[in-house]
Protein backbone atom coordinates (compact mmCIF):
# COMPACT_ATOMS: atom_id res chain seq x y z
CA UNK A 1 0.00 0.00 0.00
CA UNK A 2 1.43 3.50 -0.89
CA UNK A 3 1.42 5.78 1.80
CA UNK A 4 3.09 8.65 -0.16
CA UNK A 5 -0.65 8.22 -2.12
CA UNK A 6 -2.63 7.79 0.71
CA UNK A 7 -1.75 11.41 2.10
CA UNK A 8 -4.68 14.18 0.51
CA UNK A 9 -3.30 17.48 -0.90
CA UNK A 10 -4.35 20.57 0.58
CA UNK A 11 -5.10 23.07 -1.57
CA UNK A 12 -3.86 26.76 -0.89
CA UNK A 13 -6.42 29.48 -1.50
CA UNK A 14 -6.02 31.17 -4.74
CA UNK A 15 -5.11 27.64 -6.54
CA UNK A 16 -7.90 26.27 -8.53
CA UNK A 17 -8.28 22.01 -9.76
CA UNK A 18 -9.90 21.08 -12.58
CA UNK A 19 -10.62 17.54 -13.20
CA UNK A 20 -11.28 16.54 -17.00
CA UNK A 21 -11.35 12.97 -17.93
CA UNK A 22 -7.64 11.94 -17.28
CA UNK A 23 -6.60 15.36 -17.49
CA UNK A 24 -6.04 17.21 -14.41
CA UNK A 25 -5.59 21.14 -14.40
CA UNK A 26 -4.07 23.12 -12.05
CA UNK A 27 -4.18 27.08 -11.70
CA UNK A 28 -2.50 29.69 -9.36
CA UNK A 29 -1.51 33.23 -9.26
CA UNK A 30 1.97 32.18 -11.04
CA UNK A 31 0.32 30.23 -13.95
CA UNK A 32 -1.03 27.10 -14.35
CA UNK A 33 0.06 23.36 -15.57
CA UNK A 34 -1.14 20.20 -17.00
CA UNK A 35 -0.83 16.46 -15.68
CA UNK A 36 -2.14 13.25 -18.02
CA UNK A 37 -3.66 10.77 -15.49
CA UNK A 38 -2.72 6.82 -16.17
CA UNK A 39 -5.63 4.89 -16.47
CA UNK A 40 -5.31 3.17 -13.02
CA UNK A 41 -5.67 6.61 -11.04
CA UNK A 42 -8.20 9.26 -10.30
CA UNK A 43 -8.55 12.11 -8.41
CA UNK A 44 -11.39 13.56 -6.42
CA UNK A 45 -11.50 17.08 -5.70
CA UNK A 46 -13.10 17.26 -2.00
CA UNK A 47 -13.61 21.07 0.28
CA UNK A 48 -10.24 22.42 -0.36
CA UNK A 49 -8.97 18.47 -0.62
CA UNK A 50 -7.71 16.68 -3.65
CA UNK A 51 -7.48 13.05 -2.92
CA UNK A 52 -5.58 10.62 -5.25
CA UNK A 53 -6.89 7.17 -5.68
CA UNK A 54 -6.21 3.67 -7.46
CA UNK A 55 -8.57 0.98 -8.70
CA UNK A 56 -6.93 -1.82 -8.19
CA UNK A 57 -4.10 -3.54 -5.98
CA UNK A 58 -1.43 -3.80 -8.80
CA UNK A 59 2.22 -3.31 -8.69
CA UNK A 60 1.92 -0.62 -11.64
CA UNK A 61 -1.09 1.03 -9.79
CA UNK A 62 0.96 1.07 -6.18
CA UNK A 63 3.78 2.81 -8.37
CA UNK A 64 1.97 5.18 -10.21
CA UNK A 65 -0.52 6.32 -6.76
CA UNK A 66 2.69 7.97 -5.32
CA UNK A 67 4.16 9.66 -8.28
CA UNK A 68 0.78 10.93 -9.34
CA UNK A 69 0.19 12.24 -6.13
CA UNK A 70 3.74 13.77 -5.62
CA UNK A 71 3.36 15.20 -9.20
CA UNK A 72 0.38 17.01 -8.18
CA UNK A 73 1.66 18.31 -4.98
CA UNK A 74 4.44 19.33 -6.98
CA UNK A 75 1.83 21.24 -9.58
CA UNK A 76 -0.13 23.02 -6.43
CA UNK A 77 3.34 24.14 -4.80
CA UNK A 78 4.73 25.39 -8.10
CA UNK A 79 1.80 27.58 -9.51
CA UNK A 80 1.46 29.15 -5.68
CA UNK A 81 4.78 29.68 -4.76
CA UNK A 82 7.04 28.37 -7.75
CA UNK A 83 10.62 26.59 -7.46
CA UNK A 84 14.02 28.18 -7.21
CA UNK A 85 17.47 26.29 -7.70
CA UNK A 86 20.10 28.30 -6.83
CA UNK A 87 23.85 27.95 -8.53
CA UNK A 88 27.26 28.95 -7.39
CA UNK A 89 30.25 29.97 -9.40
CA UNK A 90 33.74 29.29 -8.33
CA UNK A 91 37.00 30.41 -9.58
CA UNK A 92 38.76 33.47 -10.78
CA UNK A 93 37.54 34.92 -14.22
CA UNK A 94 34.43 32.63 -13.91
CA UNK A 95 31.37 34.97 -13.89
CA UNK A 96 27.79 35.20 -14.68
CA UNK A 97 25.38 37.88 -16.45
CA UNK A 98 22.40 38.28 -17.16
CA UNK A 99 21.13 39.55 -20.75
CA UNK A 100 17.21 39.04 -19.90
CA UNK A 101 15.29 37.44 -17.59
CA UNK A 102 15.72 34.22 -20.49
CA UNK A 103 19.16 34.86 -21.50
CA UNK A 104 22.42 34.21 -19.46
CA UNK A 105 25.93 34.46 -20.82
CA UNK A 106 28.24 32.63 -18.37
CA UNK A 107 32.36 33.20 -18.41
CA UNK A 108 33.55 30.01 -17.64
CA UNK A 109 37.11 30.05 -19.16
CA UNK A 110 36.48 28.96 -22.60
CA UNK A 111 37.35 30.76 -25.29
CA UNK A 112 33.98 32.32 -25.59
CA UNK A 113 31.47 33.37 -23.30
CA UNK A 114 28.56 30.18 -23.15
CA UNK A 115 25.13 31.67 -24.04
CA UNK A 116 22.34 30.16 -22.24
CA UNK A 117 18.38 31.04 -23.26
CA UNK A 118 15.73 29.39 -20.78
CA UNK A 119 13.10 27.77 -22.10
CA UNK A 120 9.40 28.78 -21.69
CA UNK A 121 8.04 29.23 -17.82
CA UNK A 122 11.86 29.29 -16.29
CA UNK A 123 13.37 32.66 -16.13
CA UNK A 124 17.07 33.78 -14.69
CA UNK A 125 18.19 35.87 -12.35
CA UNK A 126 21.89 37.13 -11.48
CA UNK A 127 21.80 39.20 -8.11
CA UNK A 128 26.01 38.65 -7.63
CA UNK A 129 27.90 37.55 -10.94
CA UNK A 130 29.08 34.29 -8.85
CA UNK A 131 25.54 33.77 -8.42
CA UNK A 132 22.65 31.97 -10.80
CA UNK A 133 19.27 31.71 -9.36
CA UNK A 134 16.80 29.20 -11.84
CA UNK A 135 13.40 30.41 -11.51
CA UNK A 136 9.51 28.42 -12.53
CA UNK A 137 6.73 26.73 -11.57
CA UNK A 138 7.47 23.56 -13.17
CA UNK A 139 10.18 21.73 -10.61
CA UNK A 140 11.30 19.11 -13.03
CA UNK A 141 12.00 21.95 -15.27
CA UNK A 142 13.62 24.21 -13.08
CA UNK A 143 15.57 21.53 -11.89
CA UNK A 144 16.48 20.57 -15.51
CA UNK A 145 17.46 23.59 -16.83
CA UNK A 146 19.91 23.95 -13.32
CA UNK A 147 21.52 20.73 -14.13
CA UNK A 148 22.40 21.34 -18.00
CA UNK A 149 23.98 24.77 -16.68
CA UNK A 150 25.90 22.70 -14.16
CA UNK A 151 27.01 20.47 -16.55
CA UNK A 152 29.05 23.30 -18.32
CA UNK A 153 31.61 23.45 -15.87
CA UNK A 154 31.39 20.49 -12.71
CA UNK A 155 32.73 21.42 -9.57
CA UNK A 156 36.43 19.85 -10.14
CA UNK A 157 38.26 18.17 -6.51
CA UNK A 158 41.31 19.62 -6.49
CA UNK A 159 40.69 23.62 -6.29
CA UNK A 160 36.75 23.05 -6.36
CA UNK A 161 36.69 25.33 -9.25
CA UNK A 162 33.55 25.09 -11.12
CA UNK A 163 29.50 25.52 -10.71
CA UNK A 164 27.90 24.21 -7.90
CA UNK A 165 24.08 23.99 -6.08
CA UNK A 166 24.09 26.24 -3.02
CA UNK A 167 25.51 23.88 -0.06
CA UNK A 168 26.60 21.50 -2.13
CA UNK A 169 29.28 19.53 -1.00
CA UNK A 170 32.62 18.91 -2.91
CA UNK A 171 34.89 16.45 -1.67
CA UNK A 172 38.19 17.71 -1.98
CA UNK A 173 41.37 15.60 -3.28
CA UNK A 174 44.97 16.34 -2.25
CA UNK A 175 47.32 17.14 -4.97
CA UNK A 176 50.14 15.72 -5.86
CA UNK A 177 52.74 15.12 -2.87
CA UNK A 178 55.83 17.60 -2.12
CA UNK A 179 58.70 14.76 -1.60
């Protein structure tokens, strides 16, 4: 029995639910977004309650319960609040800047600056040019879009040079030994 499914989501004020077939719709104050039910699951939409429910006892149905009803959680948090990953840039001459709120040109000691352009419903924002915050209301977006830009230039062991998430932790290598 899934007991991430089991658990209801509450539903903020502001955010409406709209249950079509096995399409479920979800609107807030930051936009809205779209979720394909499998056949296996619906959803109820109860006072200020959406509950998530299976029809039968199979393995598929027990694995899709929880990820439909963490998907949706996901969907209420994002268009009420939205999602921020935030990036770090280490080492000298690396530096970030912000052309738009969908364009970032990073300095990461290439040749060339790397242009970045966000894709629709994630926006950029630069408040310190060692610093990259990833902006939405999708979260496997947002969290997409943080990891391509990460994968520019990986946080490296032996100077920790690189881009990182905020508190992430870098385990450090000694260099080569002074004889």
């Amino acid at each position: 029995m899934s007991r991430v499914g089991n658990a209801p989501i509450t539903l903020p004020s502001g955010v409406e639910v709209a249950v079509a077939g096995s399409t479920v719709t979800v609107k807030g104050s930051k936009g809205s977004l779209e979720q394909v039910l499998p056949n296996s699951i619906s959803v109820r939409q109860e006072e200020g309650v959406l509950v998530v429910e299976r029809s039968d006892d199979s393995s598929e149905s027990k694995a899709f319960h929880g990820l439909i009803r963490s998907l949706l959680q996901n969907m209420v948090v994002g268009v009420s609040e939205g999602f921020v990953k935030e990036l770090q840039i280490q080492g000298v001459g690396y530096r970030a800047t912000a052309k738009s709120s969908n364009e970032l040109e990073l300095a990461l000691g290439f040749s060339h600056p790397v242009m970045i352009s966000a894709p629709d419903g994630v926006e950029f924002e630069v408040p310190q040019q060692s610093q990259i915050l990833v902006k939405g209301i999708d979260k496997q977006l947002v969290g997409q879009v943080a990891a391509d830009i990460r994968k520019w230039r990986k946080p490296e062991p032996y100077k920790g040079k690189g881009i990182r998430y905020l508190n992430e932790r870098v385990i450090r290598k000694a260099g080569k030994a002074a004889k």
